[in-house]
PDB file of N, CA and C in Angstrom:
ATOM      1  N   UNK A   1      16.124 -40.999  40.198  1.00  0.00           N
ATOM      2  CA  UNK A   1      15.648 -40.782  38.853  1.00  0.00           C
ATOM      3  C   UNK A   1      15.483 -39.271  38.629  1.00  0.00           C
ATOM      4  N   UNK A   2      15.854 -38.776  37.585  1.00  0.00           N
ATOM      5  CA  UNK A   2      16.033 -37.544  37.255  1.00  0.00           C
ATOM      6  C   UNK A   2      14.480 -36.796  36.358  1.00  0.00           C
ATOM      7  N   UNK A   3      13.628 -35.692  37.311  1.00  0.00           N
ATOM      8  CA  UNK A   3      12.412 -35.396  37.033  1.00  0.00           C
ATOM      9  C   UNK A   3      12.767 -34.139  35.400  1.00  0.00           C
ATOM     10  N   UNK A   4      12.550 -34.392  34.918  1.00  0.00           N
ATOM     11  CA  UNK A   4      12.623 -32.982  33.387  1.00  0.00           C
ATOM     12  C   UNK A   4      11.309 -32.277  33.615  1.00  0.00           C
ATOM     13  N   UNK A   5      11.322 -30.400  33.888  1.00  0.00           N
ATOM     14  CA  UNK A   5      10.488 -29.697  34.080  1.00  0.00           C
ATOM     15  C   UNK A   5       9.712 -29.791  32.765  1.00  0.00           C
ATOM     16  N   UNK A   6       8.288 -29.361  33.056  1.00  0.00           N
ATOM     17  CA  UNK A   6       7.413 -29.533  31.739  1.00  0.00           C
ATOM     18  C   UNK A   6       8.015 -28.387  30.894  1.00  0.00           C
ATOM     19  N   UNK A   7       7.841 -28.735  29.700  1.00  0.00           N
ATOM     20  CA  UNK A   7       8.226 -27.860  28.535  1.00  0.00           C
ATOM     21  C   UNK A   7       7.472 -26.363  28.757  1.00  0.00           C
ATOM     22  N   UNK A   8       6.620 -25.856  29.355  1.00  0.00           N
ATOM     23  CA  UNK A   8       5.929 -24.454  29.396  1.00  0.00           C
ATOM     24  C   UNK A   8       7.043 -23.616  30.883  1.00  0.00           C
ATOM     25  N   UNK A   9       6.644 -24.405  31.896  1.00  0.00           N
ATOM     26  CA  UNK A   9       6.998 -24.192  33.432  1.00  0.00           C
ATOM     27  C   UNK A   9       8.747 -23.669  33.188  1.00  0.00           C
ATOM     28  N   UNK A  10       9.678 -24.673  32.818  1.00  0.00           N
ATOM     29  CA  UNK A  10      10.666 -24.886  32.324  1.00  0.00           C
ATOM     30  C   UNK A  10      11.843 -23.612  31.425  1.00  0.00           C
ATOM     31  N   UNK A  11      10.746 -23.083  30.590  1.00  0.00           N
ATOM     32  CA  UNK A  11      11.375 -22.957  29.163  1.00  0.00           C
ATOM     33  C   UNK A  11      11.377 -21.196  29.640  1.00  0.00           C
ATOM     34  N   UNK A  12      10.476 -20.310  30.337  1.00  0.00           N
ATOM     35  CA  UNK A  12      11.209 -18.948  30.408  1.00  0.00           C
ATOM     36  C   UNK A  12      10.792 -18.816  32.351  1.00  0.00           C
ATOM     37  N   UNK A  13      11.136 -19.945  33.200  1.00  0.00           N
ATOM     38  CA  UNK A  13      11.342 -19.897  34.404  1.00  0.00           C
ATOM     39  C   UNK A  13      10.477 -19.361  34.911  1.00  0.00           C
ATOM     40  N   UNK A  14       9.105 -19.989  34.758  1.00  0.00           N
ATOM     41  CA  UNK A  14       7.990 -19.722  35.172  1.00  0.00           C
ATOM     42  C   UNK A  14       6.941 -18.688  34.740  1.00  0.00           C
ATOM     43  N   UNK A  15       7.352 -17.699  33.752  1.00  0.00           N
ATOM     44  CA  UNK A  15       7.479 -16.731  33.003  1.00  0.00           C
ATOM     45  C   UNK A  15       6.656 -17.397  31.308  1.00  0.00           C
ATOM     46  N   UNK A  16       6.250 -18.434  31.400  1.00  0.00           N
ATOM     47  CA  UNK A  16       6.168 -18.629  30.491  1.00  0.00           C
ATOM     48  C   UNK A  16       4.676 -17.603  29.272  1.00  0.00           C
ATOM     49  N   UNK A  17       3.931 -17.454  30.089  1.00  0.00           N
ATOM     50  CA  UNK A  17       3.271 -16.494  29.373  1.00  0.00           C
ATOM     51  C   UNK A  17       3.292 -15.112  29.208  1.00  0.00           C
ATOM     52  N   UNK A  18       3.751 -14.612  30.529  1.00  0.00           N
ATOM     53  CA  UNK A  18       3.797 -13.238  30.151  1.00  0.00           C
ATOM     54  C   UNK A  18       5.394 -13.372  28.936  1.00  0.00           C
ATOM     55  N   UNK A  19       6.373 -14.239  29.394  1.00  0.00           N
ATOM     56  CA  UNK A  19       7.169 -14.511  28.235  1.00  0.00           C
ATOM     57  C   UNK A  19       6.927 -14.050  26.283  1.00  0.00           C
ATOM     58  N   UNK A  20       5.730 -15.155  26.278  1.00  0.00           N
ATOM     59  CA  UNK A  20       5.603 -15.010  24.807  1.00  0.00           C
ATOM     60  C   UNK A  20       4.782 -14.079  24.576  1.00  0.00           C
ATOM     61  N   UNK A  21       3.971 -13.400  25.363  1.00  0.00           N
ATOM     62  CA  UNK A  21       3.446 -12.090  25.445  1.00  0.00           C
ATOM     63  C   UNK A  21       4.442 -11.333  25.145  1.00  0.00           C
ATOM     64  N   UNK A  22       5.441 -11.038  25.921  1.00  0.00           N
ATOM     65  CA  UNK A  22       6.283 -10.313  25.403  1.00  0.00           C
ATOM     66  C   UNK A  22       7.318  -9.683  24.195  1.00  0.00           C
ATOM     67  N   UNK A  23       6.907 -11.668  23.986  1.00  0.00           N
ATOM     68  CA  UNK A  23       7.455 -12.264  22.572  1.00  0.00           C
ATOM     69  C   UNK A  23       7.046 -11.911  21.400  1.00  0.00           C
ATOM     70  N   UNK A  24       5.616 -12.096  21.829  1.00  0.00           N
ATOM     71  CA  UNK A  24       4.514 -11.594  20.758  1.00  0.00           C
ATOM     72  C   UNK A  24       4.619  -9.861  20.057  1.00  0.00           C
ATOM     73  N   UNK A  25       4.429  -8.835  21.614  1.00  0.00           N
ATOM     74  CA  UNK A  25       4.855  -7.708  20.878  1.00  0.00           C
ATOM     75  C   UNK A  25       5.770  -7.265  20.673  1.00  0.00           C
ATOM     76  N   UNK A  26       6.952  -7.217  20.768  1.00  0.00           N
ATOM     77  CA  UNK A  26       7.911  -7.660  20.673  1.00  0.00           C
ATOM     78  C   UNK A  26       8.175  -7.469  18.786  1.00  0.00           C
ATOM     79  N   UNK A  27       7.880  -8.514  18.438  1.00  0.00           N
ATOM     80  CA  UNK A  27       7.862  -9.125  16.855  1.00  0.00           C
ATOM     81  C   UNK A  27       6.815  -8.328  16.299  1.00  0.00           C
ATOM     82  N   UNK A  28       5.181  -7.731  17.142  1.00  0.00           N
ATOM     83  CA  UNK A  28       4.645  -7.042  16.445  1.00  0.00           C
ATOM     84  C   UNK A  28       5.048  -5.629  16.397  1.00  0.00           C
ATOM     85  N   UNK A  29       5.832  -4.931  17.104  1.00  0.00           N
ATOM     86  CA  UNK A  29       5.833  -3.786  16.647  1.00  0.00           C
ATOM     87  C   UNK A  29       7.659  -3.625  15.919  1.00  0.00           C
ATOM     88  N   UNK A  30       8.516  -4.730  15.994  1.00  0.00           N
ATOM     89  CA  UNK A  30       9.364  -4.558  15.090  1.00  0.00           C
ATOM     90  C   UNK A  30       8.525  -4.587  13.444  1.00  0.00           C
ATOM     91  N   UNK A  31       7.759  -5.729  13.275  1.00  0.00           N
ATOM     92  CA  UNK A  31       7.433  -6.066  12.118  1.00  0.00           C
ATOM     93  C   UNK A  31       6.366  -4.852  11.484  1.00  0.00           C
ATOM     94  N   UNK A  32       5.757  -4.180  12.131  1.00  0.00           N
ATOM     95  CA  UNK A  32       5.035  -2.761  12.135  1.00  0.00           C
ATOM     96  C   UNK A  32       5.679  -2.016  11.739  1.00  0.00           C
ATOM     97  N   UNK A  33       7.149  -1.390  12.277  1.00  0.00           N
ATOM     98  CA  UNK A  33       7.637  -0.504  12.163  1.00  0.00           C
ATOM     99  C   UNK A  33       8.728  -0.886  11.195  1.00  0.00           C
ATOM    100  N   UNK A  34       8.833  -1.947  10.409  1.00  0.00           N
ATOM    101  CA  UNK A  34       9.187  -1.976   9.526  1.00  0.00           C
ATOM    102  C   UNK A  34       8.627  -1.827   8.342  1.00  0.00           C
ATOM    103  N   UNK A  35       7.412  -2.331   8.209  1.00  0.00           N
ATOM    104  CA  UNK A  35       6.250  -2.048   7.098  1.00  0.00           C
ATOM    105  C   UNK A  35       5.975  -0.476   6.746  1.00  0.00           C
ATOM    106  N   UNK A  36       6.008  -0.072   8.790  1.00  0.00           N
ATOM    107  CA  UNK A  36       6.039   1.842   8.374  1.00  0.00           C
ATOM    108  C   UNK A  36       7.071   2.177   7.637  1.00  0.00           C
ATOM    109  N   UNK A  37       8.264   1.916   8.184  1.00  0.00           N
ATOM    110  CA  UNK A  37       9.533   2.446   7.112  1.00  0.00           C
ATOM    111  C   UNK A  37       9.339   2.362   5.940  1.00  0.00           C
ATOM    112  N   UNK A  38       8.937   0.976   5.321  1.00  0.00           N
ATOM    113  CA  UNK A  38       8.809   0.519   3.780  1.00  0.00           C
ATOM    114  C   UNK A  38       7.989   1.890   3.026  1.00  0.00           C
ATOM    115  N   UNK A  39       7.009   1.688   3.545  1.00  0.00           N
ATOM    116  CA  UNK A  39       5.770   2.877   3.184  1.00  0.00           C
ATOM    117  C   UNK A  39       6.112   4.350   2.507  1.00  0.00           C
ATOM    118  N   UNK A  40       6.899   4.600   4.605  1.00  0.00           N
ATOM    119  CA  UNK A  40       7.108   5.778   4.128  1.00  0.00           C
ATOM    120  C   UNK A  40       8.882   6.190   3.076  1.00  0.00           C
ATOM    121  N   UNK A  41       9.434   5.417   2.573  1.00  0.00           N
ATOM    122  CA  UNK A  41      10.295   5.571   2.087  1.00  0.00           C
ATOM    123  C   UNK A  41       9.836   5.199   0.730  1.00  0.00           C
ATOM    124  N   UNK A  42       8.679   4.460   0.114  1.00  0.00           N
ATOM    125  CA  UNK A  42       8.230   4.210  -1.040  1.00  0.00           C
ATOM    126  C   UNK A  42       7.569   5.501  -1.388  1.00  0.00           C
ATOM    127  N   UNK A  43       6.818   6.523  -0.207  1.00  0.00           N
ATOM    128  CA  UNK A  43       5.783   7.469  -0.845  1.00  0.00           C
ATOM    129  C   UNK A  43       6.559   8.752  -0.728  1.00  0.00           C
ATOM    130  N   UNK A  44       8.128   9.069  -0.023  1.00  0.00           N
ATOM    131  CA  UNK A  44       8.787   9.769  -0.052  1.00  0.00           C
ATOM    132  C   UNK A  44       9.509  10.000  -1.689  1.00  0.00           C
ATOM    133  N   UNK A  45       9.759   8.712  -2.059  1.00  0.00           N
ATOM    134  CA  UNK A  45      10.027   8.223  -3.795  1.00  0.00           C
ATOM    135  C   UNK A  45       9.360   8.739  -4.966  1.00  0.00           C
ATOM    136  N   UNK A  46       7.872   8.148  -4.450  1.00  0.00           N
ATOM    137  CA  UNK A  46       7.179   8.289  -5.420  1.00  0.00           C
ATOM    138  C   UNK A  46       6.379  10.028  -5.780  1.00  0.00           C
ATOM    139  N   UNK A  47       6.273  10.705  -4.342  1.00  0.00           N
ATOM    140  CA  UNK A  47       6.212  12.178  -4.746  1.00  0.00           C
ATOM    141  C   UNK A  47       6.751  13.237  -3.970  1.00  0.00           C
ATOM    142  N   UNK A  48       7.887  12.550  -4.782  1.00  0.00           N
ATOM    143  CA  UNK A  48       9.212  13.649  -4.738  1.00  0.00           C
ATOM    144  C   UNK A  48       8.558  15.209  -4.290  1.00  0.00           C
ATOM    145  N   UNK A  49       7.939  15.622  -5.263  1.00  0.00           N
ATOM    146  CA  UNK A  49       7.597  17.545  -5.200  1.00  0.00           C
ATOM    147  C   UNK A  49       6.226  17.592  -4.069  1.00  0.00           C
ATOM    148  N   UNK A  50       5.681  16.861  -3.527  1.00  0.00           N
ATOM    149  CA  UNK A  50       4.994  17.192  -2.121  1.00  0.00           C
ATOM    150  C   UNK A  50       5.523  17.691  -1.275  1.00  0.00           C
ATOM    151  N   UNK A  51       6.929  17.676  -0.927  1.00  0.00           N
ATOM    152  CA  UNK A  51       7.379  18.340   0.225  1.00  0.00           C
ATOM    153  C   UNK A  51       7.286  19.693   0.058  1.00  0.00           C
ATOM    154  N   UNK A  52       6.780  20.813  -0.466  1.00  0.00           N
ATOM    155  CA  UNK A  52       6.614  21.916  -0.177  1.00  0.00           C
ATOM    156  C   UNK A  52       6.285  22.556   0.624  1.00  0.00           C
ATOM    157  N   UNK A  53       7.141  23.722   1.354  1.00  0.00           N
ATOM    158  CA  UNK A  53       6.202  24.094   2.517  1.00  0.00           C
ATOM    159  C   UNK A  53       4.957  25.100   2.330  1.00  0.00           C
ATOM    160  N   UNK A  54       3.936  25.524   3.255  1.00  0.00           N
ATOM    161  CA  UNK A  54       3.000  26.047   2.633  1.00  0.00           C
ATOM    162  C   UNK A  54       3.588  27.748   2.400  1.00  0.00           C
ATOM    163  N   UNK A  55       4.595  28.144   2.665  1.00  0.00           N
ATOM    164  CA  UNK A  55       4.630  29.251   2.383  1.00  0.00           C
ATOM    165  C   UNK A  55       5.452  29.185   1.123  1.00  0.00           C
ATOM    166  N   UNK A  56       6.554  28.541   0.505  1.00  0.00           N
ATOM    167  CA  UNK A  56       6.103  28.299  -1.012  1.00  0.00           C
ATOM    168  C   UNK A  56       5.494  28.184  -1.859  1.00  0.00           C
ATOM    169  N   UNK A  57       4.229  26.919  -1.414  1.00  0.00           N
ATOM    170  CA  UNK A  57       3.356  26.876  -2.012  1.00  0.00           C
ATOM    171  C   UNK A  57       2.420  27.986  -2.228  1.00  0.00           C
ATOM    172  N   UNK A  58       2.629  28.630  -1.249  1.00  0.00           N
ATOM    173  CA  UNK A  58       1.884  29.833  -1.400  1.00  0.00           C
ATOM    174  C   UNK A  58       2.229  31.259  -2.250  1.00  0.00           C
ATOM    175  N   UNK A  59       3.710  30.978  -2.057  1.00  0.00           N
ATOM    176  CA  UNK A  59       4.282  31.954  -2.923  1.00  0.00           C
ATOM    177  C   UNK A  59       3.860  31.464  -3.980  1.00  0.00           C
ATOM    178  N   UNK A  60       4.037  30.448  -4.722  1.00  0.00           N
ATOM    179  CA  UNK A  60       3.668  30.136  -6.026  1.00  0.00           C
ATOM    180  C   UNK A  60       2.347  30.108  -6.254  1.00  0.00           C
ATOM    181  N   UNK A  61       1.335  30.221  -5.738  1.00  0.00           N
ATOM    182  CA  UNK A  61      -0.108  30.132  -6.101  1.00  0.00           C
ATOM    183  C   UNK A  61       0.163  32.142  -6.089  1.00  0.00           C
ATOM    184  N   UNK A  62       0.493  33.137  -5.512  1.00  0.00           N
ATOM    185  CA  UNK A  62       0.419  34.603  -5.812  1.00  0.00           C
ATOM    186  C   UNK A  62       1.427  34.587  -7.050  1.00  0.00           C
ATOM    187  N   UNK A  63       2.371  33.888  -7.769  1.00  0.00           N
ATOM    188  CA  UNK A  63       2.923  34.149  -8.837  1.00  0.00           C
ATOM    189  C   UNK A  63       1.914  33.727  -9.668  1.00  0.00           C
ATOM    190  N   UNK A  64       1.263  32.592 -10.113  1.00  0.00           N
ATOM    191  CA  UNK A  64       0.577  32.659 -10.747  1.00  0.00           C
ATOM    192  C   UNK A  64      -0.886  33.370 -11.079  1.00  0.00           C
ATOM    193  N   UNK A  65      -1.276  33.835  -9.669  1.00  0.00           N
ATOM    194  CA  UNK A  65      -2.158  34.779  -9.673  1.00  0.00           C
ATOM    195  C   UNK A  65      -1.704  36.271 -10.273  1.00  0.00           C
ATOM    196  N   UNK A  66      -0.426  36.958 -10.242  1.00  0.00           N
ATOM    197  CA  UNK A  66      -0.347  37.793 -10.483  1.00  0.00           C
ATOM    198  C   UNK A  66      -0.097  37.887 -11.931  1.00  0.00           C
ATOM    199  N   UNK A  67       0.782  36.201 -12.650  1.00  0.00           N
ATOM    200  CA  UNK A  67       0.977  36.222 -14.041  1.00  0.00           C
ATOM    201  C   UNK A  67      -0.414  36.213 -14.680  1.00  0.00           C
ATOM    202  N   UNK A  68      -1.814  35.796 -13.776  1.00  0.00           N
ATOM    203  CA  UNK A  68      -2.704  36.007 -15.217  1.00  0.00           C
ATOM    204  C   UNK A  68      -3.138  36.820 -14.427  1.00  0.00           C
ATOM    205  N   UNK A  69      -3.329  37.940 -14.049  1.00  0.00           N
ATOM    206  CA  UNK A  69      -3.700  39.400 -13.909  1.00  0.00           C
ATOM    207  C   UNK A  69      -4.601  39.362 -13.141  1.00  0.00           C
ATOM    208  N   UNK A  70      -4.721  38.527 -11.734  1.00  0.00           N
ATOM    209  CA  UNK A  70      -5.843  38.651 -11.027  1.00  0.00           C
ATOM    210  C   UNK A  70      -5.936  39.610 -10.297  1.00  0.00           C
ATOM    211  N   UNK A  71      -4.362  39.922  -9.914  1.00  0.00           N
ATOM    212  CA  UNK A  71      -4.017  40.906  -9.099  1.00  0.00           C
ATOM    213  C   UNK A  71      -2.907  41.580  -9.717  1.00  0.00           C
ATOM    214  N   UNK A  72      -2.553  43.096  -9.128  1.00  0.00           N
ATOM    215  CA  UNK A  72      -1.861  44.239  -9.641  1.00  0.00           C
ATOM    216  C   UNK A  72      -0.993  44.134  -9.032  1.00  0.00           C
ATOM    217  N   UNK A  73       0.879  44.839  -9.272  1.00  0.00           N
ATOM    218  CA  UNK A  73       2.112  44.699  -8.574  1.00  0.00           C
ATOM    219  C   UNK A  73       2.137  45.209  -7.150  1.00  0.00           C
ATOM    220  N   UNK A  74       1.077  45.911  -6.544  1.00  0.00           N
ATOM    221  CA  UNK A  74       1.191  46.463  -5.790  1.00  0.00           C
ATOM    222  C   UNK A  74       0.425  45.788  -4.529  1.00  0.00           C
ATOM    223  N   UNK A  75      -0.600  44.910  -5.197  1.00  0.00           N
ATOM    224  CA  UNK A  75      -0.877  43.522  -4.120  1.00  0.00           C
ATOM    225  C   UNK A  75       0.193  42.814  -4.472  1.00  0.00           C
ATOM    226  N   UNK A  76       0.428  42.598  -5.148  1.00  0.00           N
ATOM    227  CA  UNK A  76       1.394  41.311  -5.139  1.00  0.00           C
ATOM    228  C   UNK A  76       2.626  41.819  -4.001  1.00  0.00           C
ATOM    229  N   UNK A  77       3.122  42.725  -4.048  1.00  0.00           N
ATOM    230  CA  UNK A  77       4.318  43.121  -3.536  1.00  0.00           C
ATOM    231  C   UNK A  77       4.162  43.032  -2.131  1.00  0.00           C
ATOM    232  N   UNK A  78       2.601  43.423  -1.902  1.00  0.00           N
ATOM    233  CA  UNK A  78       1.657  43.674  -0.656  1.00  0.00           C
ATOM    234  C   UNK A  78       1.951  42.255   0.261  1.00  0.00           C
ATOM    235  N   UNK A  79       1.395  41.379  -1.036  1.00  0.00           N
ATOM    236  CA  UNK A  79       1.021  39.894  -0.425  1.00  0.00           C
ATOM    237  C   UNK A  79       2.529  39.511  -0.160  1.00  0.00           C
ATOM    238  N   UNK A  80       2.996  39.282  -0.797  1.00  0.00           N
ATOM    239  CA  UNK A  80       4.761  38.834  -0.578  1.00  0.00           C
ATOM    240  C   UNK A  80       5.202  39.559   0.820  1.00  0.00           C
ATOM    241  N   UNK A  81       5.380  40.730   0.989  1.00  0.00           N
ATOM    242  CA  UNK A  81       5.988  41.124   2.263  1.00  0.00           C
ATOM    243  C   UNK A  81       5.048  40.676   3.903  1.00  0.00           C
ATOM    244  N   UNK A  82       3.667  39.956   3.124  1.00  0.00           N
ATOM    245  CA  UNK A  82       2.642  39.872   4.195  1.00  0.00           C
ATOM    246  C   UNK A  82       2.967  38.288   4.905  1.00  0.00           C
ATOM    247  N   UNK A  83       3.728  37.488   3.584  1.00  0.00           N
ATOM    248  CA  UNK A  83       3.852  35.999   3.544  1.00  0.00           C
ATOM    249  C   UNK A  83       5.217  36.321   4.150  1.00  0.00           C
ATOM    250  N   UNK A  84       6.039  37.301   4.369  1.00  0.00           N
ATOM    251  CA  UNK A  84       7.521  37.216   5.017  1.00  0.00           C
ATOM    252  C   UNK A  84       8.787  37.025   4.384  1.00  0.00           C
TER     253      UNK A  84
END
């Protein structure tokens, strides 16, 4: 008569828990790192002009400082060669 291994023992060759352990993360960090992608490709979308680097940004905060007269051409020129 022919014995059939139990369905746990059987099914990843003794392996059966660290198996679906494996199984488990496995599925959690595909399904993670897909949600990350989603995210970051929705908030890459949605603000477009954040990517500035800070030394742009910075250039542009001394243009506007110098257009309303906080400072004179000669800081400004100062600050610009200081920013590189």
């Amino acid at each position: 008569m022919m014995m059939w291994p139990n369905m746990m023992g059987g099914l990843f060759g003794g392996w059966s828990i660290v198996g679906m352990i494996l199984m488990f993360v496995f599925w959690a960090l595909l399904i993670t790192g897909i949600i990350l992608l989603i995210v970051w490709i929705v908030r890459r979308v949605s603000y477009p002009g954040r990517d500035l680097s800070r030394t742009d940004k910075a250039m542009e905060i001394l243009k506007e400082r110098y257009a309303r007269g906080e400072i004179n051409k000669e800081d400004f020129e100062k600050m610009k060669k200081d920013m590189g």
